[in-house]
N, C-alpha and C. Protein backbone atom coordinates (compact mmCIF):
# COMPACT_ATOMS: atom_id res chain seq x y z
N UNK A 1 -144.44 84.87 -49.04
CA UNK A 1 -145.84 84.59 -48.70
C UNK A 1 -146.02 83.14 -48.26
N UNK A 2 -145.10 82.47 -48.88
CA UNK A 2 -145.27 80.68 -48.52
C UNK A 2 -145.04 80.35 -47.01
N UNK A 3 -143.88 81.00 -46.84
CA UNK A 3 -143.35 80.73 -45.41
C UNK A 3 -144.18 81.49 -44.38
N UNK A 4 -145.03 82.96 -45.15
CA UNK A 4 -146.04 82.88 -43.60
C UNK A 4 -147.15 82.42 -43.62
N UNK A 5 -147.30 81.92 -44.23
CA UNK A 5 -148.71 80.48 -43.77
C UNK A 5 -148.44 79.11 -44.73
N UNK A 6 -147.54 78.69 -43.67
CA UNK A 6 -146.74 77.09 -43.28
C UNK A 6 -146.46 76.59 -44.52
N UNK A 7 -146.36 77.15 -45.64
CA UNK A 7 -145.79 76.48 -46.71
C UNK A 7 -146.76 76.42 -47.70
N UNK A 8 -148.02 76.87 -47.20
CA UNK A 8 -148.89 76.80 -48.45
C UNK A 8 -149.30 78.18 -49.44
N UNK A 9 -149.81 77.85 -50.52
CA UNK A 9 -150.24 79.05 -51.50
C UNK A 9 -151.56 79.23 -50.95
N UNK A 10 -151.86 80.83 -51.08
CA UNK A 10 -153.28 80.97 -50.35
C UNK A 10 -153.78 81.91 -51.37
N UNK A 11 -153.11 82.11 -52.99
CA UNK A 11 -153.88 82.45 -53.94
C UNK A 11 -154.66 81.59 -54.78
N UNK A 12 -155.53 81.26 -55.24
CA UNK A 12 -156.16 80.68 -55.94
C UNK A 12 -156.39 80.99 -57.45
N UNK A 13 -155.20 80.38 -58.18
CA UNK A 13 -154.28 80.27 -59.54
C UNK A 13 -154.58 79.14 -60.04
N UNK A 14 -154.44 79.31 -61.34
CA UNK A 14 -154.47 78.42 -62.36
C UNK A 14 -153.45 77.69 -62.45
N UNK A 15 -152.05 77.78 -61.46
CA UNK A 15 -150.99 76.75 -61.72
C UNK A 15 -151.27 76.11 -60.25
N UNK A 16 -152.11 76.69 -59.19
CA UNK A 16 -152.15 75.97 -58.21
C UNK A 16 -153.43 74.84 -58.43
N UNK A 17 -154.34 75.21 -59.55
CA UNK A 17 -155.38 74.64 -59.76
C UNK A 17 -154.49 72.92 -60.37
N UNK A 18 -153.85 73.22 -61.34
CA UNK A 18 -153.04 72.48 -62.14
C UNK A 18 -152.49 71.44 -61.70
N UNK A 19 -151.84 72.38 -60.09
CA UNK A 19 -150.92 71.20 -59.81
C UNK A 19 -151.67 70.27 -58.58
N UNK A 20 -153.10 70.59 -58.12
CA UNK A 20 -153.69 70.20 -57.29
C UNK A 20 -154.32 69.63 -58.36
N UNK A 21 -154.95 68.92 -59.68
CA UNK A 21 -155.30 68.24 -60.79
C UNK A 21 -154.49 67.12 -60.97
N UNK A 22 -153.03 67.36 -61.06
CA UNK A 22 -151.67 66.11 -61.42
C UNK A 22 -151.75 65.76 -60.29
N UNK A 23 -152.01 65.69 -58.94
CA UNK A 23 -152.15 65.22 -57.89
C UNK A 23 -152.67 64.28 -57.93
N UNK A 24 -154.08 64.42 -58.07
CA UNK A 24 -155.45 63.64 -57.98
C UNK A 24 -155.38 62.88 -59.34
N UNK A 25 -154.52 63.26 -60.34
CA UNK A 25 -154.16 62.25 -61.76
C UNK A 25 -153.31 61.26 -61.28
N UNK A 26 -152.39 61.68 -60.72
CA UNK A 26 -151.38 60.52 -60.31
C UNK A 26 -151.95 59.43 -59.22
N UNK A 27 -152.69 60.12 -58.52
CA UNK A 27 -153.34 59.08 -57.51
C UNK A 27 -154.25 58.00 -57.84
N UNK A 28 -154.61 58.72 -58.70
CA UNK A 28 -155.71 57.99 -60.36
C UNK A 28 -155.36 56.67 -60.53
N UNK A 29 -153.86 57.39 -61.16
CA UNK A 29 -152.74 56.37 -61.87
C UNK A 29 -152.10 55.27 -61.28
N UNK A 30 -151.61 55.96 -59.85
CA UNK A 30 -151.26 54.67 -59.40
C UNK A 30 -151.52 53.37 -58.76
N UNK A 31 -153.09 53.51 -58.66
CA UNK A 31 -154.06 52.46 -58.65
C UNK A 31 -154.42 51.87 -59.70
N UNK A 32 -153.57 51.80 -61.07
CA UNK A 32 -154.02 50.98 -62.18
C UNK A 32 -153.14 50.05 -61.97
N UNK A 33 -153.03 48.49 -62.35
CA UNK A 33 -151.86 47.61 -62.43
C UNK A 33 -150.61 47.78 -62.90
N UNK A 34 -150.72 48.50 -63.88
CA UNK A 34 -149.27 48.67 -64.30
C UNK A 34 -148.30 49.49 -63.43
N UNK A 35 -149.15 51.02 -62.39
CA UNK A 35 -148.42 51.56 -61.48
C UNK A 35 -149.06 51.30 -60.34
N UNK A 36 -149.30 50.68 -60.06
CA UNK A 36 -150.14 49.93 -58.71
C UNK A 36 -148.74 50.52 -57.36
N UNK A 37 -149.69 51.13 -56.45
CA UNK A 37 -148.91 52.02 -55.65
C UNK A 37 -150.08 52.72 -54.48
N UNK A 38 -150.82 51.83 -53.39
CA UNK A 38 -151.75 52.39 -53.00
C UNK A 38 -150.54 53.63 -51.40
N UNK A 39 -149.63 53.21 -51.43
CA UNK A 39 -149.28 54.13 -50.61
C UNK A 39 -148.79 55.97 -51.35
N UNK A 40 -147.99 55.69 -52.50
CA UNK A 40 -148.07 56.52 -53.31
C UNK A 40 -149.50 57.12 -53.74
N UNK A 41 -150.41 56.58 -54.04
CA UNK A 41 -151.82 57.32 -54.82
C UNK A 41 -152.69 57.83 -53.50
N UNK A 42 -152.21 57.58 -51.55
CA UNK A 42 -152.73 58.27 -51.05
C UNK A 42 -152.03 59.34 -50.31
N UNK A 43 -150.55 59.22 -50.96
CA UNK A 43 -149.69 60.63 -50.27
C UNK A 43 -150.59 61.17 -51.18
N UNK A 44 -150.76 61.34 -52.66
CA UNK A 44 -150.44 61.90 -53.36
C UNK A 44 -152.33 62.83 -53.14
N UNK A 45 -153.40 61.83 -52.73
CA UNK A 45 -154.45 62.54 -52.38
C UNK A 45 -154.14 63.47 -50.99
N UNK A 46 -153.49 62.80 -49.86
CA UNK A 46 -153.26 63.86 -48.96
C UNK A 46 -153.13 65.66 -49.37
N UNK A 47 -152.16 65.39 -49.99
CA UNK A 47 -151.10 66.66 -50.55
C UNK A 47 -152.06 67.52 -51.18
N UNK A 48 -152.89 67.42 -52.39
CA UNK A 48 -154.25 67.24 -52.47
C UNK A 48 -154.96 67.96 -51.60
N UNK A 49 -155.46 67.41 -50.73
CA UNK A 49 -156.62 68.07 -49.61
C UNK A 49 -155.59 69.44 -49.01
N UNK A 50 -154.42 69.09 -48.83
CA UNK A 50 -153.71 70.07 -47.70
C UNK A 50 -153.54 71.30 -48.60
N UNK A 51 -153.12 71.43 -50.00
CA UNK A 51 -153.74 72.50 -50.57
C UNK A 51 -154.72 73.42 -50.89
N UNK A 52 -156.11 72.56 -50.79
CA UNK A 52 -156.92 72.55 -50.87
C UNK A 52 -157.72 73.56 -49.98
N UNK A 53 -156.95 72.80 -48.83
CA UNK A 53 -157.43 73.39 -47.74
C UNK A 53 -157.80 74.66 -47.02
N UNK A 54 -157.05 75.57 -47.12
CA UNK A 54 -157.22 77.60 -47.15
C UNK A 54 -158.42 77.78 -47.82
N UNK A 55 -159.09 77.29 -49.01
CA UNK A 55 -159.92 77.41 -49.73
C UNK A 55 -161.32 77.43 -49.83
N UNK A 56 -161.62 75.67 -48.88
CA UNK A 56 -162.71 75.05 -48.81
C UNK A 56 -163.42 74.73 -47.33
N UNK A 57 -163.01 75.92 -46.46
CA UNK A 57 -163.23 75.84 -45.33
C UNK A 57 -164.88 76.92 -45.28
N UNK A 58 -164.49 77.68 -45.92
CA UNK A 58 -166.06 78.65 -45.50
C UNK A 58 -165.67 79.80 -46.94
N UNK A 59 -167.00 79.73 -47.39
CA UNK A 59 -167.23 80.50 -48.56
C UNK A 59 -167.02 82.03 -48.19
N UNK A 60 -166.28 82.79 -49.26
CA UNK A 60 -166.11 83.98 -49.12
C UNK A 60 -165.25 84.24 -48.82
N UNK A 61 -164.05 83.23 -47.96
CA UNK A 61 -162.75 83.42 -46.86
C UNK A 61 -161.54 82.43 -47.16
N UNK A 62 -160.39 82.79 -47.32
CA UNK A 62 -159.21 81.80 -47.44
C UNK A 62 -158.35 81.78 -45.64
N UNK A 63 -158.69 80.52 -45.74
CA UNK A 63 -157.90 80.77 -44.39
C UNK A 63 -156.04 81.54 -45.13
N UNK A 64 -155.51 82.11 -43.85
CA UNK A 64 -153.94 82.31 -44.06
C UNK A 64 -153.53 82.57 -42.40
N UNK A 65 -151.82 82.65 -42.39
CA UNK A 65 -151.30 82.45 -41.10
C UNK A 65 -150.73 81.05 -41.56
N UNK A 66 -149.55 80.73 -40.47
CA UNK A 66 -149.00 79.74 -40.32
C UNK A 66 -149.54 78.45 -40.27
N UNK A 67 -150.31 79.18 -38.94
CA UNK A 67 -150.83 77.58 -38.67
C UNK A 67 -152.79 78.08 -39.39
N UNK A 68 -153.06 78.75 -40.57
CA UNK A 68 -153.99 78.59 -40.94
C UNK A 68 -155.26 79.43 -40.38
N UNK A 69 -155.04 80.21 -38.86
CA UNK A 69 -155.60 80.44 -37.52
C UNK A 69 -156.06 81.95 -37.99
N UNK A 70 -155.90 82.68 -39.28
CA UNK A 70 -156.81 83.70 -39.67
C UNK A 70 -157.46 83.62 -41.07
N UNK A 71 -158.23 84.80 -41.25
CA UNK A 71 -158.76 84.79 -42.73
C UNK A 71 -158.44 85.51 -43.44
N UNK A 72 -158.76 85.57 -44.49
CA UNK A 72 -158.85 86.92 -45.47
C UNK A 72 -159.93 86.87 -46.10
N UNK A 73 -160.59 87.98 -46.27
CA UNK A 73 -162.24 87.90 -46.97
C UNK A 73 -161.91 88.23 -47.92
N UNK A 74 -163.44 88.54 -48.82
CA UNK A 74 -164.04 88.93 -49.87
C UNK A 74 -163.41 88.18 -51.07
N UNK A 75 -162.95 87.05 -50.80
CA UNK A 75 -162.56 86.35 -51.90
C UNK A 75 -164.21 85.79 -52.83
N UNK A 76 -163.64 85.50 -54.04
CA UNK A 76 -165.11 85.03 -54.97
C UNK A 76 -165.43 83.54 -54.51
N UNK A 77 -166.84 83.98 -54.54
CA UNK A 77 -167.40 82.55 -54.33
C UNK A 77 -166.86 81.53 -55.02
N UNK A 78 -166.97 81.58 -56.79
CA UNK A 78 -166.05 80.58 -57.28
C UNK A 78 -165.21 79.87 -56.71
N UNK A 79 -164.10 80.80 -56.01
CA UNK A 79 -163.15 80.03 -55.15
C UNK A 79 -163.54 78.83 -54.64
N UNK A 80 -164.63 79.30 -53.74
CA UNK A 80 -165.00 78.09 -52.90
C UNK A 80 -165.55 76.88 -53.59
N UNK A 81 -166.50 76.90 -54.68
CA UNK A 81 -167.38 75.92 -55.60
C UNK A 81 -165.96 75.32 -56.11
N UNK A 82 -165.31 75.75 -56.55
CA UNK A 82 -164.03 74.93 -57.76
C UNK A 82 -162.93 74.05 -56.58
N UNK A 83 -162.86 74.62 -55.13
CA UNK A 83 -162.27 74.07 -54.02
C UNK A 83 -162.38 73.13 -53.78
N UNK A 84 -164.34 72.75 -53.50
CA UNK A 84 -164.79 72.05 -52.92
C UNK A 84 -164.71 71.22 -53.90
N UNK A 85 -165.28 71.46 -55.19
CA UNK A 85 -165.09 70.09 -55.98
C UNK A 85 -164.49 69.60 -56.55
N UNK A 86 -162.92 70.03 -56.08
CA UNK A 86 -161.77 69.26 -56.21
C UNK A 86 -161.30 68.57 -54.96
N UNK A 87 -162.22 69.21 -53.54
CA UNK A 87 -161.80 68.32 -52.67
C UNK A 87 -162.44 66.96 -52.24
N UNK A 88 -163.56 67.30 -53.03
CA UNK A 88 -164.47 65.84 -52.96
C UNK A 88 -163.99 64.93 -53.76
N UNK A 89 -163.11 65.50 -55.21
CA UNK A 89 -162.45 64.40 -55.69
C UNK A 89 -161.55 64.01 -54.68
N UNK A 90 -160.57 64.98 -54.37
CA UNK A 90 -159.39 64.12 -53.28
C UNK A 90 -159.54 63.57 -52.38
N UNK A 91 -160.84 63.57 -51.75
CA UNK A 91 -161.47 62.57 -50.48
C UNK A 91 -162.00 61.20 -51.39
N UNK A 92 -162.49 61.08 -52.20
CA UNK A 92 -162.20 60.08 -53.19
C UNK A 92 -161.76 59.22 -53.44
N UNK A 93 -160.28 59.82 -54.06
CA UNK A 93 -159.14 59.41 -54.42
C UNK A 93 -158.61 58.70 -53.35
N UNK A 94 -158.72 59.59 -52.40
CA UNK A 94 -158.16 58.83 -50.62
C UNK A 94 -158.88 57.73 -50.70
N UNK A 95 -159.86 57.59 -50.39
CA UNK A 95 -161.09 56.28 -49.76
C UNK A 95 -160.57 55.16 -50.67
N UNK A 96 -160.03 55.64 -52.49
CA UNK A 96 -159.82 54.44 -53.49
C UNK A 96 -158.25 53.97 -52.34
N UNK A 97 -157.71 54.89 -52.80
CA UNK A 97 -156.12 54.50 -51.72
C UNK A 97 -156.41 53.59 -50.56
N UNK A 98 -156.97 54.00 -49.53
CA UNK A 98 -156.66 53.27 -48.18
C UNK A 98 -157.77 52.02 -49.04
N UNK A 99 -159.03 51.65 -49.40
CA UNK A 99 -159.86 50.45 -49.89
C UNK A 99 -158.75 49.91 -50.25
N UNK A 100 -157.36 50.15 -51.01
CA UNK A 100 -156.82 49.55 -51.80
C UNK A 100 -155.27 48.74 -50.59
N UNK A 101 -155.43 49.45 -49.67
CA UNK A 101 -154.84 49.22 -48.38
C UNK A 101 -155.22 48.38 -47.55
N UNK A 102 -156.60 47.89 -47.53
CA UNK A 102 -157.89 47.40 -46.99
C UNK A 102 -158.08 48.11 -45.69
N UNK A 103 -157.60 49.37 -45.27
CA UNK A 103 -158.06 50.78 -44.55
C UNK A 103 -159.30 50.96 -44.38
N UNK A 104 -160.38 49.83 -44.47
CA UNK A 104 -161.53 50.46 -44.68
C UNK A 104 -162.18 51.24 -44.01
N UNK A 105 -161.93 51.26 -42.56
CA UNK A 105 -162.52 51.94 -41.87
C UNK A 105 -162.18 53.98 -42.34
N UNK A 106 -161.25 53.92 -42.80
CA UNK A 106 -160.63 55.10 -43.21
C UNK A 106 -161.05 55.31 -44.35
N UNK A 107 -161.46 54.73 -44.94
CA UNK A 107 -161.94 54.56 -45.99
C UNK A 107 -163.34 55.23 -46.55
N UNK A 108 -164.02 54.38 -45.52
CA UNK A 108 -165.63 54.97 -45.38
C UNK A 108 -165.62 56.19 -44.11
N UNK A 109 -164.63 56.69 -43.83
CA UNK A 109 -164.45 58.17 -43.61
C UNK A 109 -164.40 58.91 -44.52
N UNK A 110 -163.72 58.98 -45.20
CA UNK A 110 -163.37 59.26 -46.78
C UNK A 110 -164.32 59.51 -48.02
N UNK A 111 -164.92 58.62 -47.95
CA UNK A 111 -165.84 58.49 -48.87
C UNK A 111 -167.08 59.53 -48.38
N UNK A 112 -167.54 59.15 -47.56
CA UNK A 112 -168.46 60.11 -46.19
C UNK A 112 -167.85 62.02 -46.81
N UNK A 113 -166.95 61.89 -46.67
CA UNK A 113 -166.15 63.37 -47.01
C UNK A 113 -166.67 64.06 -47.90
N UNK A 114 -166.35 62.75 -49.07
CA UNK A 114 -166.44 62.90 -50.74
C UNK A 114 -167.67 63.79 -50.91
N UNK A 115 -168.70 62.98 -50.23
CA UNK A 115 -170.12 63.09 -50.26
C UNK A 115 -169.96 65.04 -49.77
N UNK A 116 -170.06 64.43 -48.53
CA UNK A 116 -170.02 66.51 -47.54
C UNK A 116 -169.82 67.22 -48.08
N UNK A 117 -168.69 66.92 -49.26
CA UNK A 117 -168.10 68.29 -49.83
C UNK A 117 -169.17 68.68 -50.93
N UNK A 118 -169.45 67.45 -51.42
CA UNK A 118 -170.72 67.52 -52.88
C UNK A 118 -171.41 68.49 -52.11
N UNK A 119 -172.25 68.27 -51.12
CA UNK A 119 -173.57 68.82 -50.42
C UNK A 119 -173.18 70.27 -50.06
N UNK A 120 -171.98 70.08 -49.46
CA UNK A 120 -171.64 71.91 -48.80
C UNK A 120 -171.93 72.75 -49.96
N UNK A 121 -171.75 72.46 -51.53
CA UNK A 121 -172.08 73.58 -52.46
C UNK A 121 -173.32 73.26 -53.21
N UNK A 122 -173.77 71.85 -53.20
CA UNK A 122 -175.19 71.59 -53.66
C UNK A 122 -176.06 71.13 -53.34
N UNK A 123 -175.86 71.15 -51.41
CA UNK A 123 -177.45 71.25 -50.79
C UNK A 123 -177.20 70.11 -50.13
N UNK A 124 -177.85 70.17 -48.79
CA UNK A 124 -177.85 68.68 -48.35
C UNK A 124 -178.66 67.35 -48.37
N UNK A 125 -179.47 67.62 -49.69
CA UNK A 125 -180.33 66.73 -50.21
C UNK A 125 -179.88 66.29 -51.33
N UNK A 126 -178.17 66.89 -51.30
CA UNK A 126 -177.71 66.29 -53.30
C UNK A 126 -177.20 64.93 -52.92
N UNK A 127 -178.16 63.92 -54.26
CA UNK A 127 -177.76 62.63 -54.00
C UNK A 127 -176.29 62.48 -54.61
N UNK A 128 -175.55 62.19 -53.59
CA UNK A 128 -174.18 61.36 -53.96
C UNK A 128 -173.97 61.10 -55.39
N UNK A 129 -173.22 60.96 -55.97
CA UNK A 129 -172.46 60.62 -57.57
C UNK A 129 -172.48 58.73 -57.16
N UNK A 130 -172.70 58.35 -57.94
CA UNK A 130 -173.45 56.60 -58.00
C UNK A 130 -171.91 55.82 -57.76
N UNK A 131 -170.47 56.39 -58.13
CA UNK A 131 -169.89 55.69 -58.01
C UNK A 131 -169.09 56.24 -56.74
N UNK A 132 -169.60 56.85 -56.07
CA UNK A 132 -168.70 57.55 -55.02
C UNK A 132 -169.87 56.50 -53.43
N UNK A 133 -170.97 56.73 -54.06
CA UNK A 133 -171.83 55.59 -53.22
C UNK A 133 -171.26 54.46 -52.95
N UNK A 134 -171.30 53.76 -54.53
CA UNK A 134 -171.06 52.40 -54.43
C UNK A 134 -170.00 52.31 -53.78
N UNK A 135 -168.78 53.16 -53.64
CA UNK A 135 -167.42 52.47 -53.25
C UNK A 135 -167.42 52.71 -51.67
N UNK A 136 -168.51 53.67 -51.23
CA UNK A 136 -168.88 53.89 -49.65
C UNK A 136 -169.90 52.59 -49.22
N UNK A 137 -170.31 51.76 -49.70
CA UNK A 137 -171.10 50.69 -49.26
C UNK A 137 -170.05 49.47 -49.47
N UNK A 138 -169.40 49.81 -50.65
CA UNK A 138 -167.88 48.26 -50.81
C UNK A 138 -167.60 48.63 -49.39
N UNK A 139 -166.96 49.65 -49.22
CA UNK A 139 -165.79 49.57 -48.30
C UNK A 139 -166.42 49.10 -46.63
N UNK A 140 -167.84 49.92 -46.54
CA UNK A 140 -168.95 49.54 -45.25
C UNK A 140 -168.51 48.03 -45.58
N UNK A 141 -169.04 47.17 -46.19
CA UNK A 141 -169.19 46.08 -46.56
C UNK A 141 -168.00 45.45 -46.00
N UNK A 142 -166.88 45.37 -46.81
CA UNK A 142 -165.42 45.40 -46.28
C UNK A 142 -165.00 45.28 -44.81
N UNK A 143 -165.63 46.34 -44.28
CA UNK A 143 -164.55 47.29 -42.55
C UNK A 143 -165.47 46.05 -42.15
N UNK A 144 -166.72 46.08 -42.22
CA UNK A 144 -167.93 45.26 -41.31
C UNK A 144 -167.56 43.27 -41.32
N UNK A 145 -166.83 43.25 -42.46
CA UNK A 145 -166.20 41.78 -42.67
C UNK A 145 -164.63 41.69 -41.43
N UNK A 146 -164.18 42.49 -42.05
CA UNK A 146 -162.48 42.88 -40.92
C UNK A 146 -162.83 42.90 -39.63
N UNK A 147 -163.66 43.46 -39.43
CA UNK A 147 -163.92 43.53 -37.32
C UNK A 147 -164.68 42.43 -37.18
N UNK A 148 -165.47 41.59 -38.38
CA UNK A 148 -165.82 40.76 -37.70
C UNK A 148 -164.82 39.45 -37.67
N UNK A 149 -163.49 39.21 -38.85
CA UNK A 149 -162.45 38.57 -38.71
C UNK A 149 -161.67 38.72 -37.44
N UNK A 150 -161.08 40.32 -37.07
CA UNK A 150 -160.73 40.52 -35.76
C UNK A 150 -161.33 39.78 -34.22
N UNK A 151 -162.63 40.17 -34.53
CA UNK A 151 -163.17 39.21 -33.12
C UNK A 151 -163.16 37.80 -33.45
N UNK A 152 -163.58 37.44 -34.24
CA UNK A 152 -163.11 35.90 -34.37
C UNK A 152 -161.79 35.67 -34.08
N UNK A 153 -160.47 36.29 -34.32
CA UNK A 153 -159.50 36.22 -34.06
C UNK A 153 -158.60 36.08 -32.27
N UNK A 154 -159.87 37.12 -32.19
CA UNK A 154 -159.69 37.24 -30.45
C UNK A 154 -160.18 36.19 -29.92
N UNK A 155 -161.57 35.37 -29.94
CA UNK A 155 -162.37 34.88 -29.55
C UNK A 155 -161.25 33.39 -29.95
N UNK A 156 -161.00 33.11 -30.93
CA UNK A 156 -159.83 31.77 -30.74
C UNK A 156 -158.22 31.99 -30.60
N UNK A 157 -158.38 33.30 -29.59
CA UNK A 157 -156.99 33.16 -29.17
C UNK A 157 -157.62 32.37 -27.97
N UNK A 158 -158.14 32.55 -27.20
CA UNK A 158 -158.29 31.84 -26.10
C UNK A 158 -159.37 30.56 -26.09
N UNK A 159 -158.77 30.02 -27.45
CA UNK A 159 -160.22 28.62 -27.36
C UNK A 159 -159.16 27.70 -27.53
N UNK A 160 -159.82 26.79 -28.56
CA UNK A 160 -159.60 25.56 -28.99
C UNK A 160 -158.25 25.66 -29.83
N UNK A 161 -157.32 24.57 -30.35
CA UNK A 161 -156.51 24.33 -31.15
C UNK A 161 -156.74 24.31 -32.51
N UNK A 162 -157.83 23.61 -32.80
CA UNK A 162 -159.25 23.53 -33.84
C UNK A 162 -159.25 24.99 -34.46
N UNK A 163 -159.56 25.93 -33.76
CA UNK A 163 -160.18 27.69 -34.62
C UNK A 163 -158.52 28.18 -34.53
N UNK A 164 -157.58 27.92 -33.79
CA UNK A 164 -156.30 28.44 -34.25
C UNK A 164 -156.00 28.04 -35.87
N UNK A 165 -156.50 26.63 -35.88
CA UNK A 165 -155.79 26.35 -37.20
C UNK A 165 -156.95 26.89 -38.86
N UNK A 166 -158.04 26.82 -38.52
CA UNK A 166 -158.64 27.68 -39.19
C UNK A 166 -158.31 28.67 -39.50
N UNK A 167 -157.97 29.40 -38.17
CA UNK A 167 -157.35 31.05 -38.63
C UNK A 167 -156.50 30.84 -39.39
N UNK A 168 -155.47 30.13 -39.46
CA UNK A 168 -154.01 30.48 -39.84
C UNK A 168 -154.76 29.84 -41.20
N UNK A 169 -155.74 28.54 -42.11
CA UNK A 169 -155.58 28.70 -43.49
C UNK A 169 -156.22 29.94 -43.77
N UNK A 170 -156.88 30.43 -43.08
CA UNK A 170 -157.84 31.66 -43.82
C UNK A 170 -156.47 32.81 -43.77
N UNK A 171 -155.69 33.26 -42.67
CA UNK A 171 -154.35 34.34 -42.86
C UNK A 171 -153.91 33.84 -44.10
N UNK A 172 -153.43 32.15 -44.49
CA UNK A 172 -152.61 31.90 -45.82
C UNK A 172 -153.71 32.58 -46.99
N UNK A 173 -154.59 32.29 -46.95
CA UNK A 173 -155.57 32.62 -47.70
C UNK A 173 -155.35 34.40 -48.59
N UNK A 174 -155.66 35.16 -47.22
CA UNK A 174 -155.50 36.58 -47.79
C UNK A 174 -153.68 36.98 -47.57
N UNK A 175 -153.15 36.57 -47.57
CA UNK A 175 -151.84 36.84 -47.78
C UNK A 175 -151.55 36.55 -49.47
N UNK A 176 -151.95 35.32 -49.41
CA UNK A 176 -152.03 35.17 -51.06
C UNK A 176 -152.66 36.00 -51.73
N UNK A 177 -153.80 36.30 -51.72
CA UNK A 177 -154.72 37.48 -52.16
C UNK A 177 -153.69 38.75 -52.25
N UNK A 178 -153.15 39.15 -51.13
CA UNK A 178 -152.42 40.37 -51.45
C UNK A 178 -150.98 40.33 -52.11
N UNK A 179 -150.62 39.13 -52.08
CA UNK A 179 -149.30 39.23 -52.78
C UNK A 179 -149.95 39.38 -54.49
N UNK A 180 -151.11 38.74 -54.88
CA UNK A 180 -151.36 38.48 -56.20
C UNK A 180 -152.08 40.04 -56.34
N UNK A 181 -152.92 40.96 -55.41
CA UNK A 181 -152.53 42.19 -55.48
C UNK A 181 -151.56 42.85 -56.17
N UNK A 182 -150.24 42.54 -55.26
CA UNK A 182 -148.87 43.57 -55.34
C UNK A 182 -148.99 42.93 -56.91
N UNK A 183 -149.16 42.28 -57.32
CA UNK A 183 -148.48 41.54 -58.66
C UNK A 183 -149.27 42.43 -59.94
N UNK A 184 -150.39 42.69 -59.94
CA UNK A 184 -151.39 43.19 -60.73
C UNK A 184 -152.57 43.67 -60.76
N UNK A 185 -152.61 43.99 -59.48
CA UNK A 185 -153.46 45.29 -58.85
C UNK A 185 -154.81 44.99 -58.62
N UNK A 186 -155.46 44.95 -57.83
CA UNK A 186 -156.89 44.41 -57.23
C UNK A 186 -157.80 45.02 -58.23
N UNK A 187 -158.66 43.79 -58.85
CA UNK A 187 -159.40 44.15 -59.64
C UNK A 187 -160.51 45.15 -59.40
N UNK A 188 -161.28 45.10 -57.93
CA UNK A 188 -162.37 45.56 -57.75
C UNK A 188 -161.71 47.16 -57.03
N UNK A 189 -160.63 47.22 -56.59
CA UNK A 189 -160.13 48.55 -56.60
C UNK A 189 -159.12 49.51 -57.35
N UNK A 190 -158.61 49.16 -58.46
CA UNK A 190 -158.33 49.68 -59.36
C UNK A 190 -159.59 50.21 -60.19
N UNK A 191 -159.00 51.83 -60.54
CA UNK A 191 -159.78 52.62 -61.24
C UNK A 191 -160.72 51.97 -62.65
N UNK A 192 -162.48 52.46 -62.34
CA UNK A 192 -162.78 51.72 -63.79
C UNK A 192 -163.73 52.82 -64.47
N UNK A 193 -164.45 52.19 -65.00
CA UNK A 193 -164.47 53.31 -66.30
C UNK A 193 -166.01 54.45 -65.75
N UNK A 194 -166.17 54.10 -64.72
CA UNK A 194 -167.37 54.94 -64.16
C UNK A 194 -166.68 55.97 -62.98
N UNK A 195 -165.73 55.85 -62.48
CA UNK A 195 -164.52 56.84 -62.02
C UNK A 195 -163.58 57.85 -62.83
N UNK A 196 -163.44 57.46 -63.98
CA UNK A 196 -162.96 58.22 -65.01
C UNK A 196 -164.54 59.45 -65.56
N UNK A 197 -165.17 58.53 -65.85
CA UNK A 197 -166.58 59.38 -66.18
C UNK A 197 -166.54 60.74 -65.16
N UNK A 198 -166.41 60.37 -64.25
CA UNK A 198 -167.39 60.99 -62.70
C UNK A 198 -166.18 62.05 -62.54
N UNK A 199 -164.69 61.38 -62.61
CA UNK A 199 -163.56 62.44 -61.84
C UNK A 199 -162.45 62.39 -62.48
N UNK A 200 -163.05 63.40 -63.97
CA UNK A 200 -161.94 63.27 -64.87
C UNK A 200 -160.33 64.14 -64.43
């Protein structure tokens, strides 16, 4: 059954539930300092969604086929409610990953997701979870700082000697920042205790 639709499970089980849970735990995990690992904690949300996926596409229906390209009906709604709100955690989990990448732009894709998936089963007037917000306005916040470093960047490639050397203490600047990152894990994106609450 795996090999005819591309490798994935298209029953919806309690060991597939399980292992799509240790997924989104480990991705958890490896955004704390001690396993600080933002490339690891966003394979590990990918993998995550791509399971996910047969599931949380349209209520009532699992996609199947190789490439995903048919259905199968009359599956229980449940399916879809328990899908979706494990895939809004893993869009999540992603947005914490790449923020922690400084991805932001991917980021606040991500987060954006988190949200969609909430709404696809509880309306499109359900307000967002407070910490799935906040980390979609960090990261806005964030991307909107980076493009505006980028054009500054552009704008004194072709100037003065003066804004070259600016640039380069502000590059020493966040290079340091991220090495002291790699060292013990970014405070404001490592997991805190209102993420645990929200996406146990």
């Amino acid at each position: 059954a795996l090999a005819q639709n591309g490798g994935r499970e298209v029953r919806w089980t309690p060991l597939l539930k399980a292992l799509v849970t240790t997924r989104l735990n480990l991705s958890m995990t490896t955004l704390r300092p001690e396993a600080y690992s933002p490339t690891i904690a966003s394979d590990q949300a990918q993998l995550a969604l791509n399971e996910i996926k047969p599931f949380a596409t349209s209520k009532g229906k699992v996609l199947i086929g190789e490439m995903l390209d048919t259905s199968r009906d009359e599956e229980p709604e449940e399916t879809y409610i328990e899908a979706k709100e494990l895939q809004a955690k893993a869009f999540f989990r992603l947005g914490n990953a790449q923020s922690a990448s400084s991805d932001y732009g991917a980021a606040v894709k991500s987060y954006e997701n988190s949200i969609k998936s909430t709404r696809d089963i509880k309306g499109s007037n359900a307000k967002p979870e407070a910490v799935v917000q906040r980390r979609l306005l960090e990261a806005k916040k964030e991307n909107a700082k980076k493009r505006m470093r980028q054009r500054k960047k552009f704008k004194f490639a072709f100037s003065n000697e003066d804004g070259g050397k600016e640039l380069a203490k502000d590059d020493a600047k966040d290079e340091d920042g991220k090495q002291q990152e790699r060292q013990i894990g970014h405070p404001d994106r490592t997991i805190d205790a209102d993420d645990e609450k929200t996406y146990e």
